[in-house]
Protein backbone atom coordinates (compact mmCIF):
# COMPACT_ATOMS: atom_id res chain seq x y z
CA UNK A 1 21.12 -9.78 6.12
CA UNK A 2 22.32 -6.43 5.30
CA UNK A 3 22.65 -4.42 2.03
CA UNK A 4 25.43 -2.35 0.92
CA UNK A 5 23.64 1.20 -0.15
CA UNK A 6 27.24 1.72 -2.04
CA UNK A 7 26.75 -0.96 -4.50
CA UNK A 8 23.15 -2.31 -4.23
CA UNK A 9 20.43 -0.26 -6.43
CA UNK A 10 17.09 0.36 -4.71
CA UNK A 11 15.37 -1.17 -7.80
CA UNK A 12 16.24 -4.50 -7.14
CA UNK A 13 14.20 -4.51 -4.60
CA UNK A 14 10.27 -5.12 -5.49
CA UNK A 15 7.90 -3.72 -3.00
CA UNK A 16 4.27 -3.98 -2.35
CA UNK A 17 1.67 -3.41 -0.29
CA UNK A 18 -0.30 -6.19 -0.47
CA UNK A 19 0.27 -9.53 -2.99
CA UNK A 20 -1.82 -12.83 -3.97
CA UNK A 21 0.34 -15.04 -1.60
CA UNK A 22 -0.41 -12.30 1.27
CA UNK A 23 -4.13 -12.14 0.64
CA UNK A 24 -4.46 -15.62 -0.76
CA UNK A 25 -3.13 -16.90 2.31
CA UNK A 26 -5.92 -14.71 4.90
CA UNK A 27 -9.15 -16.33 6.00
CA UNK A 28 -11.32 -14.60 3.57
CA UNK A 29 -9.41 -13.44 0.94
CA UNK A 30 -9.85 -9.66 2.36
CA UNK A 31 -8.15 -7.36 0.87
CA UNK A 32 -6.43 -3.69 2.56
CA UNK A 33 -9.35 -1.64 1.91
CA UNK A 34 -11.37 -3.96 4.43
CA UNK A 35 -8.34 -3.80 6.76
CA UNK A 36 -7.09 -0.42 7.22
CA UNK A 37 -9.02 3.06 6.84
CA UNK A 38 -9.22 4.90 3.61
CA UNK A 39 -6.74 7.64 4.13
CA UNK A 40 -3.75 4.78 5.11
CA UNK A 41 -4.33 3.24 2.02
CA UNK A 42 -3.49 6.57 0.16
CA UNK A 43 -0.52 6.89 2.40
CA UNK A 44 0.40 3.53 1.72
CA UNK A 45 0.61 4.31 -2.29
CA UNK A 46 2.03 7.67 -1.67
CA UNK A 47 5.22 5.67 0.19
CA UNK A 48 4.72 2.77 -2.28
CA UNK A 49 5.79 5.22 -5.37
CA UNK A 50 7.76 7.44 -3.62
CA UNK A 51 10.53 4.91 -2.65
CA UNK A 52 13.85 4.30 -4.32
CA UNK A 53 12.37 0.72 -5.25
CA UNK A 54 10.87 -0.84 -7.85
CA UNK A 55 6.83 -0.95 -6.47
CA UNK A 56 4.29 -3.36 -8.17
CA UNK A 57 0.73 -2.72 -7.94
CA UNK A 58 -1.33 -6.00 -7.30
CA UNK A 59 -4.50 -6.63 -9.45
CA UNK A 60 -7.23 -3.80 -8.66
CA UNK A 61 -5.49 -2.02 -5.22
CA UNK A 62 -4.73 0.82 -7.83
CA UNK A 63 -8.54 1.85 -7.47
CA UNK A 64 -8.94 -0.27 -4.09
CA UNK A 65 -10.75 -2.83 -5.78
CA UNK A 66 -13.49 -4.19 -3.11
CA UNK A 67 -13.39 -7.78 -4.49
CA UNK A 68 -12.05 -10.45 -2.42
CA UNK A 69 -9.31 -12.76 -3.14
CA UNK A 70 -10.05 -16.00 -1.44
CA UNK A 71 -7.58 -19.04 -1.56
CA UNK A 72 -9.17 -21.57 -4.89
CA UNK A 73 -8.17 -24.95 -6.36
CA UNK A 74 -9.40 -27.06 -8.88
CA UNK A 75 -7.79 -30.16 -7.58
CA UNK A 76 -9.29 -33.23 -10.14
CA UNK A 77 -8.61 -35.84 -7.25
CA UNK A 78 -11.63 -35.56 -4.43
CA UNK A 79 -9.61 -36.95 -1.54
CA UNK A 80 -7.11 -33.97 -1.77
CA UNK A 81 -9.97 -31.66 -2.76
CA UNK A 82 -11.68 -32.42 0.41
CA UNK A 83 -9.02 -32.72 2.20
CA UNK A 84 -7.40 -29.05 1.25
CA UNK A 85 -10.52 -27.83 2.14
CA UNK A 86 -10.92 -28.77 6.03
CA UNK A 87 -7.29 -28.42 6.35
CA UNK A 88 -7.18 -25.00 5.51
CA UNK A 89 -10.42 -24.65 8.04
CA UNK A 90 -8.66 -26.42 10.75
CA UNK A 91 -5.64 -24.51 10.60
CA UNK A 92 -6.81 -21.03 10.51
CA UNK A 93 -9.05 -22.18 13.30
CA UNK A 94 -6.31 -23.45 15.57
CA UNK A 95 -4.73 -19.71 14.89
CA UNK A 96 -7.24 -18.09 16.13
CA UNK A 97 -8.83 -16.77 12.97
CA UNK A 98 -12.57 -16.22 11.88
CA UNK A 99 -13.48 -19.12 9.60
CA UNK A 100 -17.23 -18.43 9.37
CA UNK A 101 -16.75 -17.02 6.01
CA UNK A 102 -14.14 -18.89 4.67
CA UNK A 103 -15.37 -20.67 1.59
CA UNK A 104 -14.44 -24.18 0.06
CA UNK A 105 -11.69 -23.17 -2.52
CA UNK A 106 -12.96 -25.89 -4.67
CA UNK A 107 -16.33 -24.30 -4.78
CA UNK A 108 -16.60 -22.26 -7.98
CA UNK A 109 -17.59 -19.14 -6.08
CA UNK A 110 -13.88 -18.89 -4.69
CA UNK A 111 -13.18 -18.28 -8.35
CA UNK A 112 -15.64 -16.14 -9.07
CA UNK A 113 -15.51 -14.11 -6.71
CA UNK A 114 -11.58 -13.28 -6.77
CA UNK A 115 -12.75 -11.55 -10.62
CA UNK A 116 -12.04 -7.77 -10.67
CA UNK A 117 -15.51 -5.88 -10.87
CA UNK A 118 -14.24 -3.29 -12.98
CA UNK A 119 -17.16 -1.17 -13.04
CA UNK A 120 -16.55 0.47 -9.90
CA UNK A 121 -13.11 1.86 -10.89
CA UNK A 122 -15.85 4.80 -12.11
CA UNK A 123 -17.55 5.25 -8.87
CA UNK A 124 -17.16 7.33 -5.92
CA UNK A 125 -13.56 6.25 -3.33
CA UNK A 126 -12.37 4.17 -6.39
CA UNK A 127 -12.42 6.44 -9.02
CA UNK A 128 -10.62 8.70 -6.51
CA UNK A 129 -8.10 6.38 -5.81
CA UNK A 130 -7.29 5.34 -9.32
CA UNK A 131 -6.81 9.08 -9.97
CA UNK A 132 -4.09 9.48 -6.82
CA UNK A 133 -2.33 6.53 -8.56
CA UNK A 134 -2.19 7.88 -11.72
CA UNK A 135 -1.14 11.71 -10.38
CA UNK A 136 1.74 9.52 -8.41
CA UNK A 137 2.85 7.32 -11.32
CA UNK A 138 3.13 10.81 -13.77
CA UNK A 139 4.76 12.29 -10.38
CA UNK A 140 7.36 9.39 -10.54
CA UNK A 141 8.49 9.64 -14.21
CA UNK A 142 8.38 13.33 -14.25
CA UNK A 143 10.91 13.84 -10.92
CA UNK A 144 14.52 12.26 -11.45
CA UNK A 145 14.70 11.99 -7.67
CA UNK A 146 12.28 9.72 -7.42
CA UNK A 147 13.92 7.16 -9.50
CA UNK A 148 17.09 8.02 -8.34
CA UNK A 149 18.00 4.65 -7.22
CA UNK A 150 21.28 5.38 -5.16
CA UNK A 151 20.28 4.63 -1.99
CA UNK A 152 22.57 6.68 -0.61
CA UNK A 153 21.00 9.63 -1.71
CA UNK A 154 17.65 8.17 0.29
CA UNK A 155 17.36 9.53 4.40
CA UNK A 156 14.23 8.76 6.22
CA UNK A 157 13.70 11.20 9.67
CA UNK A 158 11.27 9.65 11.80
CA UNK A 159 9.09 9.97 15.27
CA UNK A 160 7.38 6.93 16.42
CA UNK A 161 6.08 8.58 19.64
CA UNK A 162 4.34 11.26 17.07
CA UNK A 163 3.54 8.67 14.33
CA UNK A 164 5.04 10.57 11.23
CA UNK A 165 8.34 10.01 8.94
CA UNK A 166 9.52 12.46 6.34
CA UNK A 167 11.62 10.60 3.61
CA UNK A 168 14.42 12.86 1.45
CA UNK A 169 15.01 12.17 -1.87
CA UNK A 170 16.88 15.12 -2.73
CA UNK A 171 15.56 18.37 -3.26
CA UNK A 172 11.53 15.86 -2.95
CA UNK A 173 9.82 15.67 1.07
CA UNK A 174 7.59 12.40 1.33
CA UNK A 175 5.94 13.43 4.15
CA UNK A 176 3.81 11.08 5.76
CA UNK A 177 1.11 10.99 9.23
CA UNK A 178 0.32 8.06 10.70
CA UNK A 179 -1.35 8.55 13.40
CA UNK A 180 -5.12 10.06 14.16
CA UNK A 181 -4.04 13.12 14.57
CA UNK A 182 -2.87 16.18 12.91
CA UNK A 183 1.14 16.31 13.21
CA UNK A 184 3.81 19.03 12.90
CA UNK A 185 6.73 17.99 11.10
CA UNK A 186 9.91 19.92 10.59
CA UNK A 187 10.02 20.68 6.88
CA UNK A 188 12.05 23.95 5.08
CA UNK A 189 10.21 26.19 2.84
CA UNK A 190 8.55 24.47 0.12
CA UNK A 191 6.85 23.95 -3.15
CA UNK A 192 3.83 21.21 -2.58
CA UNK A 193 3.85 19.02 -5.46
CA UNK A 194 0.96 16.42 -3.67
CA UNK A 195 -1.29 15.37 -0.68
CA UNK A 196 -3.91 13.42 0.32
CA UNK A 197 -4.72 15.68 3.44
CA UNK A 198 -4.71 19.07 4.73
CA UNK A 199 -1.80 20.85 4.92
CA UNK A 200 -1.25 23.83 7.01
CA UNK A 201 2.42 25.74 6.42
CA UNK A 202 4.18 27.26 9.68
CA UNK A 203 7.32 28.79 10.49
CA UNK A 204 9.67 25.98 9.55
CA UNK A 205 7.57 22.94 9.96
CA UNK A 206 3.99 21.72 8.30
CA UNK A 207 0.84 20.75 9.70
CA UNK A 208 -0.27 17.37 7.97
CA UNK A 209 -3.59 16.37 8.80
CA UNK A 210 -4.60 12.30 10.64
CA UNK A 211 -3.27 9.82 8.07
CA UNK A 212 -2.62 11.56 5.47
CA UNK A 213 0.90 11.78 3.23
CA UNK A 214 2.18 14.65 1.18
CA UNK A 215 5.02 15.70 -1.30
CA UNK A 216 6.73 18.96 -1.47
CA UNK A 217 9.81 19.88 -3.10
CA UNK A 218 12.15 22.03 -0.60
CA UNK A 219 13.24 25.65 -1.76
């Protein structure tokens, strides 16, 4: 299926990184912080609310909540309560997957332990986290580029040998390194508006540092 930029708005589309049916639906419940490394997750929300698309933020991942989110029920019958159970074991088995660790979802810990420990928005990587969010969401409703939902207006430059992209919205550079190592990337003069990384200006091009995403407005 393919979308006509000409009459199609970017926010009809709604993006995420990670949802309930996604994580629900793993082993264990585990969530992207116990997946990828720190600095892809703050790429990850710098291209999540950068995009010409309406993002949703799932349940904690704004502060990279730690808690799992394992699969539950509270099924009244006990035939399909047991038998949800096992079946969810033998099918993750037969796919190869760790199931050491996966817990019965009727057991009330599956519950429990999907609840949001909000304490540790204050501390340390979280707190950190919750405060890229925030500088991203005020970055959002304070550039009209960035909700510019024409996606016509939207170009994305990429290198997958090199492991970066650069995304144009407008006069706005999402600049974004994917790979473990620092990158050049071809970028005019600019103003730097946000990054997660370091950042090293040349003659015509940046230096963004291993995983690690930036925004700059060009000159």
């Amino acid at each position: 299926m393919t979308t006509d930029r000409s009459t199609t708005p970017g926010w009809r589309f709604v993006v995420s990184l990670q949802n309930h049916d996604q994580v629900g639906n793993r082993a264990v419940g585990d969530r992207l912080p116990e997946i990828t490394s720190p600095g892809m997750l703050r790429v990850g929300a710098v291209l999540l609310l950068t995009a010409p698309f309406t993002p949703m933020l799932w349940m904690g991942e704004e502060w990279a909540a730690s808690t799992r989110w394992p699969f539950f029920t509270s099924h009244p019958e006990p035939d399909l309560a047991e038998a949800t159970g096992k079946g969810r074991i033998a099918e993750f088995a037969e796919h190869g997957w760790d199931v050491s660790q996966m817990i019965d979802p009727q057991d009330e810990d599956a519950y429990r332990s999907a609840i949001l420990d909000w304490d540790e928005v204050e501390r340390g990587d979280h707190g950190e986290m919750l405060g890229l969010y925030k500088h991203l969401i005020a970055l959002r409703s304070s550039e009209p580029e960035l909700t510019d939902a024409d996606l016509r207006h939207v170009h994305v430059d990429i290198d997958e040998d090199e492991g970066w992209l650069v995304m144009h919205r407008g006069k706005l550079r999402v600049i974004a390194n994917l790979s473990t190592k620092p990158r050049s990337v071809p970028v005019d003069a600019f103003d730097l508006l946000l990054a997660t990384g370091s950042i090293e200006v040349g003659h015509g091009e940046v230096t963004v540092g291993p995983q690690s995403a930036a925004v700059v407005r060009s000159r």
